[in-house]
Protein backbone atom coordinates (compact mmCIF):
# COMPACT_ATOMS: atom_id res chain seq x y z
CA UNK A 1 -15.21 -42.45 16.66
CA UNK A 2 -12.68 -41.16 13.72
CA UNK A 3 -15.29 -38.66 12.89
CA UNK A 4 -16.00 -37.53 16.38
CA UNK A 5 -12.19 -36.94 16.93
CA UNK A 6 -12.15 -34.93 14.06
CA UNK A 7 -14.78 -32.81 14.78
CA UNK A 8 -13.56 -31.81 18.47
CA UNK A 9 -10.34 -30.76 16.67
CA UNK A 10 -12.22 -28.80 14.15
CA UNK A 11 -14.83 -26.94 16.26
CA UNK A 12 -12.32 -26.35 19.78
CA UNK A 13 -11.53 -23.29 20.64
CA UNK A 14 -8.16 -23.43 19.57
CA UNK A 15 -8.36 -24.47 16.07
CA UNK A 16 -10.41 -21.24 15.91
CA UNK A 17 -7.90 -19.20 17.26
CA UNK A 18 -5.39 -21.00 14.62
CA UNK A 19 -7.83 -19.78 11.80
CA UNK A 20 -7.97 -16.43 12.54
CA UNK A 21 -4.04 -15.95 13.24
CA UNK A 22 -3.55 -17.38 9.73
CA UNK A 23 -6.78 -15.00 8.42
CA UNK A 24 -4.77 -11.93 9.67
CA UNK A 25 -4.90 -8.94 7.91
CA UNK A 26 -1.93 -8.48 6.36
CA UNK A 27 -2.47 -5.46 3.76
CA UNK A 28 -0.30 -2.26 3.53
CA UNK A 29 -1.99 1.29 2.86
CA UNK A 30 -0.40 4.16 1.29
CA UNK A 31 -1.88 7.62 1.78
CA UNK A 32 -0.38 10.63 0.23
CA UNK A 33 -1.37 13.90 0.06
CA UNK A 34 0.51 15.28 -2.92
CA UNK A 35 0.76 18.98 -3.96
CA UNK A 36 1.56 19.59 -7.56
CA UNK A 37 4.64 21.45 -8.68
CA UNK A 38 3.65 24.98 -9.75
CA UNK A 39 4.52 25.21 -13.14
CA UNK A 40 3.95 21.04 -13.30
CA UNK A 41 0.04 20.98 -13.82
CA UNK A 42 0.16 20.01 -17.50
CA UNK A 43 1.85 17.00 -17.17
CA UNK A 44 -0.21 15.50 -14.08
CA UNK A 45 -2.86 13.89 -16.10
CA UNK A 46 -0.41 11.88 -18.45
CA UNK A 47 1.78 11.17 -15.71
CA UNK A 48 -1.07 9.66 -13.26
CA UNK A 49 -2.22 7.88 -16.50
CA UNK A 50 1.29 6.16 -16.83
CA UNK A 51 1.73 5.40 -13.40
CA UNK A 52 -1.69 3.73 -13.31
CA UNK A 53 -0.64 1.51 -16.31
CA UNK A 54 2.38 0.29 -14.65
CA UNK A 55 1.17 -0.25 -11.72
CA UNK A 56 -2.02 -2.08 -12.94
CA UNK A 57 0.57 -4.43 -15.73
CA UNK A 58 3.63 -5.37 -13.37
CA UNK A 59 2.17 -5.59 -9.90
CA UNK A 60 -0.91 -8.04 -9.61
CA UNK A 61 -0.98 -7.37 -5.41
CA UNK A 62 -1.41 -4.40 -5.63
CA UNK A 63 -5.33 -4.39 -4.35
CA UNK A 64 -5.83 -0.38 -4.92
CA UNK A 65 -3.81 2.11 -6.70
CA UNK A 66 -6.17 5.08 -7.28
CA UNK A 67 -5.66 9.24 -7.13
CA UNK A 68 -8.19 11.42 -6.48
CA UNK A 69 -8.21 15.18 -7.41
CA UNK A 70 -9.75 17.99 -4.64
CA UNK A 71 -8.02 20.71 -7.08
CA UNK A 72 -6.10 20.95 -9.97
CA UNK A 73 -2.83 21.36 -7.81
CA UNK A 74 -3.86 18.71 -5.39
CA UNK A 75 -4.02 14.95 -5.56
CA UNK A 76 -4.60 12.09 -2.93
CA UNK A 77 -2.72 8.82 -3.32
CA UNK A 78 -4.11 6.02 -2.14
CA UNK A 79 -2.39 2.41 -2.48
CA UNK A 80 -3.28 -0.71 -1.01
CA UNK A 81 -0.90 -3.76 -1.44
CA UNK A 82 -1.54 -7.18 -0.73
CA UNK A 83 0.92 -7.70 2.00
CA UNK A 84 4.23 -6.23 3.04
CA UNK A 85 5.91 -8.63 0.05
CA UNK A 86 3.72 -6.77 -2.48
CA UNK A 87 4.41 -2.92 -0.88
CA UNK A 88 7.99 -3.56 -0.95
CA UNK A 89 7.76 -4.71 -4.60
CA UNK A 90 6.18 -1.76 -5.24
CA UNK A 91 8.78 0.63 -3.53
CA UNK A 92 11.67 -1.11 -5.00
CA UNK A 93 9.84 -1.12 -8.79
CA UNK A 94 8.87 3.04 -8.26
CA UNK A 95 13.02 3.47 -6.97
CA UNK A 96 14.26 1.73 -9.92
CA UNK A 97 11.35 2.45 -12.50
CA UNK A 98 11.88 5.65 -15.10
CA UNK A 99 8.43 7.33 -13.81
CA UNK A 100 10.29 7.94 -10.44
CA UNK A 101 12.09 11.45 -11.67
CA UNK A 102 9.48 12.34 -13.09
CA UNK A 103 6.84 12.07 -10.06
CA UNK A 104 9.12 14.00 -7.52
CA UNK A 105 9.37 16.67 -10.69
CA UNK A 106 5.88 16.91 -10.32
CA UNK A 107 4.91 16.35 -6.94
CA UNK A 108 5.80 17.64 -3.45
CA UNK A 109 5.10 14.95 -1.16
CA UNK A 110 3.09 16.94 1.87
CA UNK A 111 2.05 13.88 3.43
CA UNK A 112 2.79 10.52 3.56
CA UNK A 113 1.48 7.40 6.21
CA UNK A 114 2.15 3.86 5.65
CA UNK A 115 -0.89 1.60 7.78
CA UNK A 116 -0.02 -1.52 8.52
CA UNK A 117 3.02 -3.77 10.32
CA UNK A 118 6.12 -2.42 8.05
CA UNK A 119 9.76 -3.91 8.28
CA UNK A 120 12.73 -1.70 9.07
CA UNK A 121 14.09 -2.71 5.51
CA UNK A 122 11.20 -1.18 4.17
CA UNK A 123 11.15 1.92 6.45
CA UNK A 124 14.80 2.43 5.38
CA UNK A 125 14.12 2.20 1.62
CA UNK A 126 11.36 4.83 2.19
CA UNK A 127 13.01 6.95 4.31
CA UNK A 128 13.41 10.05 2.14
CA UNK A 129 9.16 10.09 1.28
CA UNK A 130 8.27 8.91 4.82
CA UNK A 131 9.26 8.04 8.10
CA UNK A 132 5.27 8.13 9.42
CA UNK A 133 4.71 3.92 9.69
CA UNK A 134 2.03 2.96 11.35
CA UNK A 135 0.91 -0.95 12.44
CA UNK A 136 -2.47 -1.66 13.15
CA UNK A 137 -3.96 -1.40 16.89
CA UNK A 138 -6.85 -2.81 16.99
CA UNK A 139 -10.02 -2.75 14.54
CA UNK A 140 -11.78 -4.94 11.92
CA UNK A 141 -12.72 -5.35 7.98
CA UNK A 142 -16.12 -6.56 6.69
């Protein structure tokens, strides 16, 4: 009878519903589209380099942190953190970190969108890169 009971619990419709709300997606994207600095270009490659390092050392959720080049004056950004904890870490280590002069000396920022359910303490530390948040609609992840 124990068992029985515990198997009603464990296959009713509501203990699945339970197990997805706690399986939510909870991951933040960055995408930027970043234009180098004319006059910059010689100092991109060392710079990405040293941004990868740190990020890949001090932040173990972040779950992407990866450029891509379409030119040698253009770079994509694109950052995936772990959860809102993990992209806040990250904005608060760039703000405070020593690489963050040199990035805006180097990049222009031409776009910037933040996927995923963002708090307005994060949207007001980011406010001078990005005020384009966007949470999730609807959609899925195999």
């Amino acid at each position: 009878m124990r068992l029985l009971i515990i198997l009603s619990v464990l296959f009713s419709p509501l203990s699945f519903a339970g197990h997805h709300a706690e399986s939510k997606d909870n991951q933040i994207i960055f995408l930027l589209d970043l234009e180098v600095i004319e006059g910059k270009e010689s100092q991109v490659d060392d710079l990405i380099d040293r941004l990868v390092d740190n990020v890949k050392k001090t932040e173990p959720d972040t779950i992407a942190y990866e450029y891509y080049a379409s030119s040698k004056d253009r770079i994509f950004l694109y950052e995936v953190y772990k959860d809102h904890d993990a992209a806040e870490y990250h904005v608060d280590s760039f703000m405070q970190g020593d690489l963050m002069p040199i990035f805006v000396d180097t990049f222009k920022v031409v776009t910037f969108e933040v996927l995923g359910t963002t708090t307005d303490e994060l949207k007001e530390k980011m406010k001078d890169f990005t005020q384009d948040h966007r949470p999730k609609t609807d959609g899925f992840k195999r």
